[in-house]
N, C-alpha and C. Protein backbone atom coordinates (compact mmCIF):
# COMPACT_ATOMS: atom_id res chain seq x y z
N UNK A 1 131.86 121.73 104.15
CA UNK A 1 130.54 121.11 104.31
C UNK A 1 130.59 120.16 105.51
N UNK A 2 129.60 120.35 106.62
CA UNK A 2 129.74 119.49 107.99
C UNK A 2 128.97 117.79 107.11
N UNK A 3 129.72 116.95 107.81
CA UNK A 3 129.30 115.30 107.29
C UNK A 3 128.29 115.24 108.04
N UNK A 4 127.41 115.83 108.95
CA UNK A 4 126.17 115.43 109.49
C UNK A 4 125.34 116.06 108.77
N UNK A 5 125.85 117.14 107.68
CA UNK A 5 124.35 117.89 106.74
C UNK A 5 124.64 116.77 105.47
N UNK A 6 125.62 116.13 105.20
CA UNK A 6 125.54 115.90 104.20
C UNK A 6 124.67 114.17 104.33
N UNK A 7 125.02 113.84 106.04
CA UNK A 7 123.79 112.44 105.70
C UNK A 7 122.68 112.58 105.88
N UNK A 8 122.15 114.02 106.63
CA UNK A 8 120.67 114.29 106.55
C UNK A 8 120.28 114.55 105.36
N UNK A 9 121.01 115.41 104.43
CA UNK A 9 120.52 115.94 102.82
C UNK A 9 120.34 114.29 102.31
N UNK A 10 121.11 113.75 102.05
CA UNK A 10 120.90 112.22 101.60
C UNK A 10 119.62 111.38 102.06
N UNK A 11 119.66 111.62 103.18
CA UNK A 11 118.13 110.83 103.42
C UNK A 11 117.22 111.68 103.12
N UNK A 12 116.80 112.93 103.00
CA UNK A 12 116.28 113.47 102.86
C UNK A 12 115.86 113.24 100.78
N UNK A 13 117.11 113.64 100.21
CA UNK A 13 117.15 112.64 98.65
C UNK A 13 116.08 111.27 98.82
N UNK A 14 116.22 110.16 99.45
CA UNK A 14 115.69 109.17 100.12
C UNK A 14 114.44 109.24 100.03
N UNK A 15 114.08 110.53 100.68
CA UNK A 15 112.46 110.70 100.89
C UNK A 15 111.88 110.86 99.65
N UNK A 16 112.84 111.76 98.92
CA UNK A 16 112.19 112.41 97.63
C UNK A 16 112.57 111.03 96.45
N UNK A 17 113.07 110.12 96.64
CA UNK A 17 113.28 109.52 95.91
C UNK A 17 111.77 108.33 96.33
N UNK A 18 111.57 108.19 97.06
CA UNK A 18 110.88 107.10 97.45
C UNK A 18 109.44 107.53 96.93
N UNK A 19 109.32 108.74 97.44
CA UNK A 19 107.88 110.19 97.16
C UNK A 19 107.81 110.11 95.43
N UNK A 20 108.62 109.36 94.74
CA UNK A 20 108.51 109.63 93.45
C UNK A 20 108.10 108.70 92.64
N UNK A 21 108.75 106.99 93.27
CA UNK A 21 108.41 106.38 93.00
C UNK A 21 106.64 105.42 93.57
N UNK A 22 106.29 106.11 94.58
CA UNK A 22 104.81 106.30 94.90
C UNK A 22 103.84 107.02 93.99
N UNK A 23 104.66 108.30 93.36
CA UNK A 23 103.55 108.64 92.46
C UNK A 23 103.79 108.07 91.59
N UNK A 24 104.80 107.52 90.83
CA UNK A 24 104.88 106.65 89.45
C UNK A 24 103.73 104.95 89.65
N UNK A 25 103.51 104.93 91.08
CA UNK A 25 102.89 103.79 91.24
C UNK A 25 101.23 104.19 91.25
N UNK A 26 101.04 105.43 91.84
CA UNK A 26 99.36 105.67 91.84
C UNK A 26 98.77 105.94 90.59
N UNK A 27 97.64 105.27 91.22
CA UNK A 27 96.37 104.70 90.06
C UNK A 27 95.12 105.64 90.42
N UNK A 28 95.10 106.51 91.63
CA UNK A 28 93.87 107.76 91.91
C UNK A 28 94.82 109.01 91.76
N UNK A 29 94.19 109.86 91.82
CA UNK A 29 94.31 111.15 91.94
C UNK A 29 94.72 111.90 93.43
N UNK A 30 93.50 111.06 94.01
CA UNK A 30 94.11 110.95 96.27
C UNK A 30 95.20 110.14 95.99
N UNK A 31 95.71 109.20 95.60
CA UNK A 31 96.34 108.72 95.92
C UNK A 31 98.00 108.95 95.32
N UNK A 32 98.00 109.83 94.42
CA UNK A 32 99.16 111.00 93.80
C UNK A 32 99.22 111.94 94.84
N UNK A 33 98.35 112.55 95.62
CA UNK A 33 98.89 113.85 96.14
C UNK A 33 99.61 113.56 97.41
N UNK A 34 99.57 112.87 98.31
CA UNK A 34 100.45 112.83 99.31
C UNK A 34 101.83 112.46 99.07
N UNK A 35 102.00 111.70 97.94
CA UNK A 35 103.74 111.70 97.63
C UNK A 35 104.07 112.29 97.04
N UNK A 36 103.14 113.87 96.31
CA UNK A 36 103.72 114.54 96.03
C UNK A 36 104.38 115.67 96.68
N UNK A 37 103.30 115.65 97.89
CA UNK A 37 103.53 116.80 99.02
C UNK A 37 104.25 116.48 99.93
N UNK A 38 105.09 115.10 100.16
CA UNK A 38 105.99 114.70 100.16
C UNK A 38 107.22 114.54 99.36
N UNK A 39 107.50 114.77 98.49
CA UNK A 39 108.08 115.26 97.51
C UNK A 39 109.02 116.49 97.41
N UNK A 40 107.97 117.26 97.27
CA UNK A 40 108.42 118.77 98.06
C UNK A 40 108.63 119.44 99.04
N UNK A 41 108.43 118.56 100.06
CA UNK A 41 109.31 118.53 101.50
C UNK A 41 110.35 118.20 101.58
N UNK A 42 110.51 117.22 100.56
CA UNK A 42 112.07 116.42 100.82
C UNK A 42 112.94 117.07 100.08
N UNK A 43 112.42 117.68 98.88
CA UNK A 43 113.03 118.39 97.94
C UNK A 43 113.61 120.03 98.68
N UNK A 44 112.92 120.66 99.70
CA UNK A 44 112.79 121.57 100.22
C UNK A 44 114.14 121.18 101.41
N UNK A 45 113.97 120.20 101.95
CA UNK A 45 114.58 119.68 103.41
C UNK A 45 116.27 119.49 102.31
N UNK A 46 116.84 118.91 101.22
CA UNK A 46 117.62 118.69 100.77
C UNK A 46 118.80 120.29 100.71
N UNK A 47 117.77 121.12 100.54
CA UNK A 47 118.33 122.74 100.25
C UNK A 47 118.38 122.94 101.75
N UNK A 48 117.42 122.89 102.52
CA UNK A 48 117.63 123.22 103.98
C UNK A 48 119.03 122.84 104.86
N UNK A 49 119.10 121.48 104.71
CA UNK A 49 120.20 120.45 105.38
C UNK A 49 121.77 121.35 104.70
N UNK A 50 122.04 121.37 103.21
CA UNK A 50 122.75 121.35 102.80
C UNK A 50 123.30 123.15 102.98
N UNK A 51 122.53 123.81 103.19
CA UNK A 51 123.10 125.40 103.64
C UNK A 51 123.48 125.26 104.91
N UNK A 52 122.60 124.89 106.10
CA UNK A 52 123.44 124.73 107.59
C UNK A 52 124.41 123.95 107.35
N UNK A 53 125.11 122.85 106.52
CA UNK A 53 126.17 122.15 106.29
C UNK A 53 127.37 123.56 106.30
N UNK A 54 126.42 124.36 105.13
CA UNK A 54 127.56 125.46 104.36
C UNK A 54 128.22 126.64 105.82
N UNK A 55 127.39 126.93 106.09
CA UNK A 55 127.81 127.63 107.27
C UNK A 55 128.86 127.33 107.93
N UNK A 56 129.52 128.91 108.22
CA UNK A 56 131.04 128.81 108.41
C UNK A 56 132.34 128.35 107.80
N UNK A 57 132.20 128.28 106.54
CA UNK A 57 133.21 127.79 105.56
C UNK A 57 132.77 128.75 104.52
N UNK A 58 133.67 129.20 104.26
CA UNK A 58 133.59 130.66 103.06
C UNK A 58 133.61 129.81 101.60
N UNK A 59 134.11 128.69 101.23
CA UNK A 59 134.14 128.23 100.28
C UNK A 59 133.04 127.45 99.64
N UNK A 60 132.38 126.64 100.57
CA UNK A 60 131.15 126.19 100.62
C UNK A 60 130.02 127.26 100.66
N UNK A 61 129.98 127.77 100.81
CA UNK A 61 128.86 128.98 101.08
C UNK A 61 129.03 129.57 100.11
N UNK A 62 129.77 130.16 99.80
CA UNK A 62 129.74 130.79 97.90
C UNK A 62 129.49 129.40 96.98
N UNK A 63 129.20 128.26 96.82
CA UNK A 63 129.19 127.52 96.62
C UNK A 63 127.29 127.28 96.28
N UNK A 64 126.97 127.00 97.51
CA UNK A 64 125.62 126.89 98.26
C UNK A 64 125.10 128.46 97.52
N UNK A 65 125.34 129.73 97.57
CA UNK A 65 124.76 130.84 97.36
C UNK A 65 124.94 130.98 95.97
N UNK A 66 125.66 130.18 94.92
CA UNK A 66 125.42 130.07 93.77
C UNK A 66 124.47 128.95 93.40
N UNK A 67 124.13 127.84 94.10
CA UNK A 67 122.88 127.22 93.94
C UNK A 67 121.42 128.06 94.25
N UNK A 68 121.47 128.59 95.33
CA UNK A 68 120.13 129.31 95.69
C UNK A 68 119.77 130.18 94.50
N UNK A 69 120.61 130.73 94.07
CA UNK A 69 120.70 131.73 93.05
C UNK A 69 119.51 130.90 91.94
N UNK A 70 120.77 129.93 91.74
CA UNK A 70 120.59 128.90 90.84
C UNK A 70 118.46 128.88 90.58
N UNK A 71 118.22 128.45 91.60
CA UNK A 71 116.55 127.73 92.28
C UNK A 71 115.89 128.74 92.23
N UNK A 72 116.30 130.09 92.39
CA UNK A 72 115.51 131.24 91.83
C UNK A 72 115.33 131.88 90.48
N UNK A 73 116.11 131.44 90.10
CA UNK A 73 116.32 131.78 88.14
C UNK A 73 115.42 130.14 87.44
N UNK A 74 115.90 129.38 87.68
CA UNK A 74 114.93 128.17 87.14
C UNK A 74 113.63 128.21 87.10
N UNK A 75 112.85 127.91 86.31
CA UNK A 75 111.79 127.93 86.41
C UNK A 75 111.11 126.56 87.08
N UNK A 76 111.37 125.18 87.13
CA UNK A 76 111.33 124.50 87.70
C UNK A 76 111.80 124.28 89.31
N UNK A 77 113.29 124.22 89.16
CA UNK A 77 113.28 124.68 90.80
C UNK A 77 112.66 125.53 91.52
N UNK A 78 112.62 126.84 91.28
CA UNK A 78 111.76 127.29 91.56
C UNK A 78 110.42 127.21 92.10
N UNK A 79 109.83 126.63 91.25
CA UNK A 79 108.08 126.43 91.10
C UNK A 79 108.51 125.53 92.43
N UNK A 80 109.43 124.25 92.05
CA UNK A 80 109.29 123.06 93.23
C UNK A 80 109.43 123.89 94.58
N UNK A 81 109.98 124.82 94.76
CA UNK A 81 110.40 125.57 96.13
C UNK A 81 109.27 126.29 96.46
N UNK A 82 108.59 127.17 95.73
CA UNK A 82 107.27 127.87 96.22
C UNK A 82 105.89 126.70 96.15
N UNK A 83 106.33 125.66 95.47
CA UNK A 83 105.35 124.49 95.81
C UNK A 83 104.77 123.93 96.78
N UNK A 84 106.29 123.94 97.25
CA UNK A 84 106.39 123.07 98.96
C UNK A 84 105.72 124.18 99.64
N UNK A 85 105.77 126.06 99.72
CA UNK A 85 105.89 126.68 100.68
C UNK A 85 104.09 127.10 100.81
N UNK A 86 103.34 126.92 99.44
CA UNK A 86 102.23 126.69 99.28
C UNK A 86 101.54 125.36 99.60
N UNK A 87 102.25 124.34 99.87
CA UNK A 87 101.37 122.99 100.11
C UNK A 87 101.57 123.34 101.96
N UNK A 88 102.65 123.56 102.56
CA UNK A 88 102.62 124.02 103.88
C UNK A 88 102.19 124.98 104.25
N UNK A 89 102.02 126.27 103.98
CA UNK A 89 101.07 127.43 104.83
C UNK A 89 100.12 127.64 103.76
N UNK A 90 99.82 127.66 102.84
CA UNK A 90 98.49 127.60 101.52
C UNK A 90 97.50 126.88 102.19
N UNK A 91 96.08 126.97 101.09
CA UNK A 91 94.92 126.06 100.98
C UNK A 91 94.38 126.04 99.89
N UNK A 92 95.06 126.44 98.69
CA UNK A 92 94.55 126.53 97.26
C UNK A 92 95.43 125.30 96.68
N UNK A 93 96.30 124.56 97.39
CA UNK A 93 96.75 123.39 96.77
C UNK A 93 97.75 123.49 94.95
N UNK A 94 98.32 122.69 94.76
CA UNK A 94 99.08 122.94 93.88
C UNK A 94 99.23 121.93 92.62
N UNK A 95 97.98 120.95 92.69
CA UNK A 95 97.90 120.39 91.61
C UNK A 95 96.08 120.03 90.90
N UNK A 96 95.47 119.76 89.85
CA UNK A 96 94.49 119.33 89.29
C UNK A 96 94.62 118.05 88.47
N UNK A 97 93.65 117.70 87.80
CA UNK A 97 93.41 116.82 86.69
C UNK A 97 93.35 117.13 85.61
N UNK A 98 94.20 116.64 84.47
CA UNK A 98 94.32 117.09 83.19
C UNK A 98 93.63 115.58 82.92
N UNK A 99 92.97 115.78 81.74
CA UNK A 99 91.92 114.84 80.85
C UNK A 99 91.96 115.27 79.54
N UNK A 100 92.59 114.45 78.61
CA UNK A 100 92.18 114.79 77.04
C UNK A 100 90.89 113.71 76.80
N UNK A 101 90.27 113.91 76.44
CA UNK A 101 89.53 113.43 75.42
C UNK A 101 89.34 113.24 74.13
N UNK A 102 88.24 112.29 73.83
CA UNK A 102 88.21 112.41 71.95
C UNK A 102 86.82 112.13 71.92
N UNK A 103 86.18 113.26 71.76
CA UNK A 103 84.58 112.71 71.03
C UNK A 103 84.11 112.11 69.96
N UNK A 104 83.53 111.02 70.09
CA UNK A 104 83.31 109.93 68.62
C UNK A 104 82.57 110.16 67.93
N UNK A 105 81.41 110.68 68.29
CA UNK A 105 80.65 110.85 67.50
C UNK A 105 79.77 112.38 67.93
N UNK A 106 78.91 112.86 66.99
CA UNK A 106 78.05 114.19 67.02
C UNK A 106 76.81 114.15 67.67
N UNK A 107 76.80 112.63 68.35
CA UNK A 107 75.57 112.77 69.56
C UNK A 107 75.96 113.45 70.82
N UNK A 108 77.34 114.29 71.07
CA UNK A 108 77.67 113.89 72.22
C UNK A 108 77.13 115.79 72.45
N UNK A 109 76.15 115.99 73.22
CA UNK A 109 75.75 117.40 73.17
C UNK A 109 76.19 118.38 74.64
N UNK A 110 77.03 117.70 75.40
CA UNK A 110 77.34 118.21 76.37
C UNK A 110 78.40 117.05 77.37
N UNK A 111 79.02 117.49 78.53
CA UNK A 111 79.91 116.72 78.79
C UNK A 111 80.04 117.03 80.71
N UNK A 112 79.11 116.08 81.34
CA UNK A 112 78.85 116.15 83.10
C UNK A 112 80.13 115.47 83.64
N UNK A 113 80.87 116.30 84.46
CA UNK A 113 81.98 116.07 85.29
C UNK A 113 81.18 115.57 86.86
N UNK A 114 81.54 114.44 87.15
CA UNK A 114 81.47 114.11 88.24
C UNK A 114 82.45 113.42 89.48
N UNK A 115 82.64 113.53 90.48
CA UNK A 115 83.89 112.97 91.31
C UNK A 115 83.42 111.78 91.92
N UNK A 116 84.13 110.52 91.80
CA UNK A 116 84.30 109.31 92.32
C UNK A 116 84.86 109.19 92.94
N UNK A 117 84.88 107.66 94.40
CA UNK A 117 85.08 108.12 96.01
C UNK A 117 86.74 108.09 96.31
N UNK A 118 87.51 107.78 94.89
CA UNK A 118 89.23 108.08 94.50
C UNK A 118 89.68 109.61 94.78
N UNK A 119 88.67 110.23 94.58
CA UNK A 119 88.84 111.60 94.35
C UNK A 119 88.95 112.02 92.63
N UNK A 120 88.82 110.81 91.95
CA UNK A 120 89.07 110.97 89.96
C UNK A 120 87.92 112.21 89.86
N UNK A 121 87.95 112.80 88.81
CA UNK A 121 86.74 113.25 87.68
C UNK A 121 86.92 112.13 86.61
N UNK A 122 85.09 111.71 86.52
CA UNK A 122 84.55 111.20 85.72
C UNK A 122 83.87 111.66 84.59
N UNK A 123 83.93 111.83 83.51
CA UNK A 123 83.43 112.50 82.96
C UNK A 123 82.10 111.29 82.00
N UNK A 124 81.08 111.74 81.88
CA UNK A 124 80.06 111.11 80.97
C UNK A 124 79.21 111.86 80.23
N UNK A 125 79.19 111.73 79.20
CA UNK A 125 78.76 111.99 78.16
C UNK A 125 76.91 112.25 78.01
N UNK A 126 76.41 113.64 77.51
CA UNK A 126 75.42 114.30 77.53
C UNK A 126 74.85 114.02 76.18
N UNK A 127 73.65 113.25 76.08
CA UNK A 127 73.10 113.13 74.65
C UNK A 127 73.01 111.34 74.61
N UNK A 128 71.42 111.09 74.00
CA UNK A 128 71.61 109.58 73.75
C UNK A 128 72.58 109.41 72.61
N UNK A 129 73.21 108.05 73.18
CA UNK A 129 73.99 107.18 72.01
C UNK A 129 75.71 108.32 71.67
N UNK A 130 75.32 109.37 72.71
CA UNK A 130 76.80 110.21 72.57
C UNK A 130 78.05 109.14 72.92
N UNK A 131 79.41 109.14 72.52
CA UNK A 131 80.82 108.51 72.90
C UNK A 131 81.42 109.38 73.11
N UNK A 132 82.40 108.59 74.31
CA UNK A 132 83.80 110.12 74.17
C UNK A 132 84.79 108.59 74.60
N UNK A 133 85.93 108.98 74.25
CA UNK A 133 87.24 108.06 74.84
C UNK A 133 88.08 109.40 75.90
N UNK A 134 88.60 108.15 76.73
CA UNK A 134 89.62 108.98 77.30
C UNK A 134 90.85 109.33 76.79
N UNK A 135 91.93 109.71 76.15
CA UNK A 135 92.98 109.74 75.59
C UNK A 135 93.96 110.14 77.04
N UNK A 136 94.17 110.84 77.44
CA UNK A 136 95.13 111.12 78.63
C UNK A 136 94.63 110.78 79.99
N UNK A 137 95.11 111.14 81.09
CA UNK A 137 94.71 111.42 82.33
C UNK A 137 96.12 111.71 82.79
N UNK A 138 96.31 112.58 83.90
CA UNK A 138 97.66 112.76 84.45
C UNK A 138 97.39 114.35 85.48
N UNK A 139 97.99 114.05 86.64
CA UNK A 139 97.78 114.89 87.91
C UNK A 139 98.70 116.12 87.18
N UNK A 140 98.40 117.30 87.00
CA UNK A 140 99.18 118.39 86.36
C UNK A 140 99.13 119.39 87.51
N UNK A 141 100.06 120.52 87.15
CA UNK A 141 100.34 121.56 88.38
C UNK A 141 99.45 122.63 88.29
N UNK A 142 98.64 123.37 89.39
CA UNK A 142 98.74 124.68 89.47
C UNK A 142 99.61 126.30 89.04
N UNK A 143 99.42 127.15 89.41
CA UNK A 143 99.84 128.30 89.68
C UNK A 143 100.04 128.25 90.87
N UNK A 144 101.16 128.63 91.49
CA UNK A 144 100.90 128.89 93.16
C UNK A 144 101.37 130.58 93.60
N UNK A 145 100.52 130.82 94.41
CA UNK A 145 100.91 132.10 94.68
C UNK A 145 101.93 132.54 96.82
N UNK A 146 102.94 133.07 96.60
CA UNK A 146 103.74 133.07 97.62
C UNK A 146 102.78 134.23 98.63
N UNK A 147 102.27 133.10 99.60
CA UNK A 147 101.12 134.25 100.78
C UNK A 147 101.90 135.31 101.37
N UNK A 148 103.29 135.35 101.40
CA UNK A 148 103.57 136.46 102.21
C UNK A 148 104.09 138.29 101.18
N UNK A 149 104.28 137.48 99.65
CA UNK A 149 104.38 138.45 99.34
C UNK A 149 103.44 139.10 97.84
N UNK A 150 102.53 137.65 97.43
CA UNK A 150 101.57 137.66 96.80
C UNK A 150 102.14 137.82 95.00
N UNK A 151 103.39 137.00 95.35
CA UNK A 151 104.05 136.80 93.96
C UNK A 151 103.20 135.50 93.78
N UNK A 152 103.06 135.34 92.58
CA UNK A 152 102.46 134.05 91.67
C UNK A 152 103.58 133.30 91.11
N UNK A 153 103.62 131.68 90.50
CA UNK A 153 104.53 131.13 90.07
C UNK A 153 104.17 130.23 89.05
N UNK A 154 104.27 130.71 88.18
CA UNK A 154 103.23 129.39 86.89
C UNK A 154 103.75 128.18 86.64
N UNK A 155 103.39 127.10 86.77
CA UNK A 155 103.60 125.83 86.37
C UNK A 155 104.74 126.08 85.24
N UNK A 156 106.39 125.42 85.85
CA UNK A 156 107.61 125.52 84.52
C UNK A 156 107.66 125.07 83.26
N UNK A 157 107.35 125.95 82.35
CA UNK A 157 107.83 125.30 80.83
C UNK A 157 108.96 125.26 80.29
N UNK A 158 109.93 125.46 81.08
CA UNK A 158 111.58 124.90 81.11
C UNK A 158 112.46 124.73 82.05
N UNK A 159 113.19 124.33 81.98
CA UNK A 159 114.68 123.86 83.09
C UNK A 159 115.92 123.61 82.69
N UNK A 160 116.73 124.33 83.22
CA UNK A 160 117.91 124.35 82.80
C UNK A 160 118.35 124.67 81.16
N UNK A 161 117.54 125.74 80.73
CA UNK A 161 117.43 126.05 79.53
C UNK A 161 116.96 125.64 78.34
N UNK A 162 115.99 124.52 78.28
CA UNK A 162 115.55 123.76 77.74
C UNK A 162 113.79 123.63 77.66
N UNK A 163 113.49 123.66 76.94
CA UNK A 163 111.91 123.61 76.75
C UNK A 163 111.19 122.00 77.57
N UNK A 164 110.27 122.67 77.90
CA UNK A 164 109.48 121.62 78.61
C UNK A 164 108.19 120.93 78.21
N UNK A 165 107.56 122.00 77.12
CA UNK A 165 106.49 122.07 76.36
C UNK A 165 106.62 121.10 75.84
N UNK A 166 105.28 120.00 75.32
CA UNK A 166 105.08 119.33 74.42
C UNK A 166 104.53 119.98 73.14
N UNK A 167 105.33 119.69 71.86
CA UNK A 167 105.37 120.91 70.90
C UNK A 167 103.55 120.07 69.80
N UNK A 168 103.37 118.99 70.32
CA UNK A 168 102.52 117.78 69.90
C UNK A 168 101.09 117.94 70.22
N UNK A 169 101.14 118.85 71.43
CA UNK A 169 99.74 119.12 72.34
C UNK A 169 100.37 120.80 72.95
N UNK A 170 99.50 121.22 72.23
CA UNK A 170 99.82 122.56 73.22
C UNK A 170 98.93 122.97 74.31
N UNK A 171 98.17 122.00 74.75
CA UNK A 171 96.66 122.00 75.22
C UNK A 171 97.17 121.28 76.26
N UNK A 172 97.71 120.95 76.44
CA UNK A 172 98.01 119.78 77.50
C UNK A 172 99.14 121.05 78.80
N UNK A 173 98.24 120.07 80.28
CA UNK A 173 98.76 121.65 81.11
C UNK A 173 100.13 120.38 81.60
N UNK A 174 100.82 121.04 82.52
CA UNK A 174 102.54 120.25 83.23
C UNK A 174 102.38 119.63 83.74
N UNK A 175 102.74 118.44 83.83
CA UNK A 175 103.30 116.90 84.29
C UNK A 175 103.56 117.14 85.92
N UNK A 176 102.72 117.10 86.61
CA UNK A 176 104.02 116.77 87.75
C UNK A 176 104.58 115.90 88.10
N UNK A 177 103.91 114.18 87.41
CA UNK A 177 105.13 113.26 87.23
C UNK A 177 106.48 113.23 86.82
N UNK A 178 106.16 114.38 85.58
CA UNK A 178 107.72 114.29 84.85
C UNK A 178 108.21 115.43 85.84
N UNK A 179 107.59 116.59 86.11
CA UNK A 179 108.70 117.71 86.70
C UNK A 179 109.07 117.01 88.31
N UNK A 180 108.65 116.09 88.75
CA UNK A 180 109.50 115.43 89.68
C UNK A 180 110.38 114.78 89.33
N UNK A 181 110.39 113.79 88.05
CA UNK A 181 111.24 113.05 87.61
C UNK A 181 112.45 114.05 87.59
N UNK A 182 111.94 115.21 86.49
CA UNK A 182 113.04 116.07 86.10
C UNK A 182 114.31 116.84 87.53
N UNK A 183 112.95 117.25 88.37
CA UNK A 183 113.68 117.75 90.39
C UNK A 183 114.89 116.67 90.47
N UNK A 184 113.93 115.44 90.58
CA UNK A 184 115.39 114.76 91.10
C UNK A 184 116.36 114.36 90.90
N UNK A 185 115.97 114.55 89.65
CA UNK A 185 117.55 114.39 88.78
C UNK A 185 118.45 115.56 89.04
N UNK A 186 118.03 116.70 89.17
CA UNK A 186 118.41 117.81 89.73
C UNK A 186 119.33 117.62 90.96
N UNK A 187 118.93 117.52 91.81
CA UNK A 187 118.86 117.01 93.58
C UNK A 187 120.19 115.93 93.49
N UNK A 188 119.65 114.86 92.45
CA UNK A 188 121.06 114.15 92.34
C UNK A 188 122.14 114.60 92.52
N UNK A 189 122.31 115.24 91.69
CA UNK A 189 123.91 115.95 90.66
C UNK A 189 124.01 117.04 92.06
N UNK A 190 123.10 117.36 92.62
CA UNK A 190 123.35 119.12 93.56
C UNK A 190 123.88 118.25 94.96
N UNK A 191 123.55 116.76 94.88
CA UNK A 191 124.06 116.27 96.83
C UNK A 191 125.31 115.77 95.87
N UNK A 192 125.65 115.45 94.73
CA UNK A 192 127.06 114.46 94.30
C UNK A 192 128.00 116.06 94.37
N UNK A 193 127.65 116.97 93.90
CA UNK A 193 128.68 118.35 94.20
C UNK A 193 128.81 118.51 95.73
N UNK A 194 128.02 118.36 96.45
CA UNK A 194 127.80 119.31 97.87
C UNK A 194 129.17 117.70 98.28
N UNK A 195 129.09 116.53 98.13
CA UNK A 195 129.91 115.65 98.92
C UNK A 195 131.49 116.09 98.16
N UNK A 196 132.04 116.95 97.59
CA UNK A 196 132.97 117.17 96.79
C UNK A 196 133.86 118.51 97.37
N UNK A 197 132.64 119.07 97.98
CA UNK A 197 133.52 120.43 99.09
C UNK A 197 134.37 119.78 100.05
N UNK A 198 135.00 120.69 100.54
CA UNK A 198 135.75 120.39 101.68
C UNK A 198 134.95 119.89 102.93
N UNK A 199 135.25 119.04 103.39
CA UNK A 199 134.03 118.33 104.78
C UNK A 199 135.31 118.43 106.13
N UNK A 200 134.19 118.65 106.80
CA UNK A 200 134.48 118.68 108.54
C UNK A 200 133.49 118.32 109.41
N UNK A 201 133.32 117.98 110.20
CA UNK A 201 132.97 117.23 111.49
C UNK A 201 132.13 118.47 112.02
């Protein structure tokens, strides 16, 4: 592994680490999507950096080609990799608004979605004296589809063999707060192996 891929992959971690804690901080909906699409650049740039590292070392590279492997069998890595490749040449974008609600009462005869200058949906309530509460809000993922070969990729309901589903709400669509949380924990553990190969200059 060359020591100049391994301090670009690191800052690159950096980005995605920083991209994460921006969305753990936003309070709009505009204001979630640019660190997320940052996010998946950095997440993208981490795999990039760390294969030109691999190059020319037979040991590292079987190494590296059992991760790629890896990012194509996951359903999360994955998704994060055709994420990025859809937020850069796409225009169908790769995330929405999930909203639970709770209607209070049986005045409520219909339900008008409107957008506020955050970019939120507002939702208000159709019918005099109707209530609704909000119970959730949270930026959730798309489907994204790969433009060059018109494969689709559904939002991951597991990683690393493990269910992702909330078994509590089955109604409720994917986190992309948590499946970033979940990436970079990923990303962690994949730059602490890559500094463990053999390194050269």
């Amino acid at each position: 592994m060359k020591q100049a891929a391994l301090i670009q992959a690191k800052e690159r971690l950096e980005r995605a680490r920083d991209a994460l804690k921006r969305m753990d901080q936003a309070t709009t909906f505009s204001s979630f999507e640019k660190p997320w699409a940052d996010f998946l650049h950095a997440s993208n740039g981490i795999y990039s950096k760390l294969e030109q590292g691999c190059k020319g070392c037979q040991a590292s590279q079987g190494w590296f080609g059992r991760k790629k492997h890896d990012r194509k069998k996951d359903q999360l890595l994955s998704y994060l990799h055709h994420a990025r490749n859809t937020d850069e040449h796409g225009i169908g974008g790769t995330t929405l608004q999930y909203m639970e609600i709770k209607i209070l009462n049986d005045k409520v005869q219909n339900i008008r979605t409107t957008i506020d200058a955050d970019g939120n949906s507002v939702l208000t309530p159709i019918g005099e004296g109707g209530e609704i509460e909000m119970i959730k809000r949270y930026t959730a993922l798309k489907a994204v589809t790969d433009s060059r070969y018109g494969d689709t990729f559904l939002p991951p309901t597991e990683h690393l063999g493990k269910s992702l589903s909330d078994p509590t709400n089955q109604k409720a669509l994917v986190n992309a707060l948590e499946i970033a949380r979940l990436g970079l924990a990923y990303l962690d553990g994949l730059f602490i192996e890559a500094t463990k190969l053999p390194q050269r200059s």
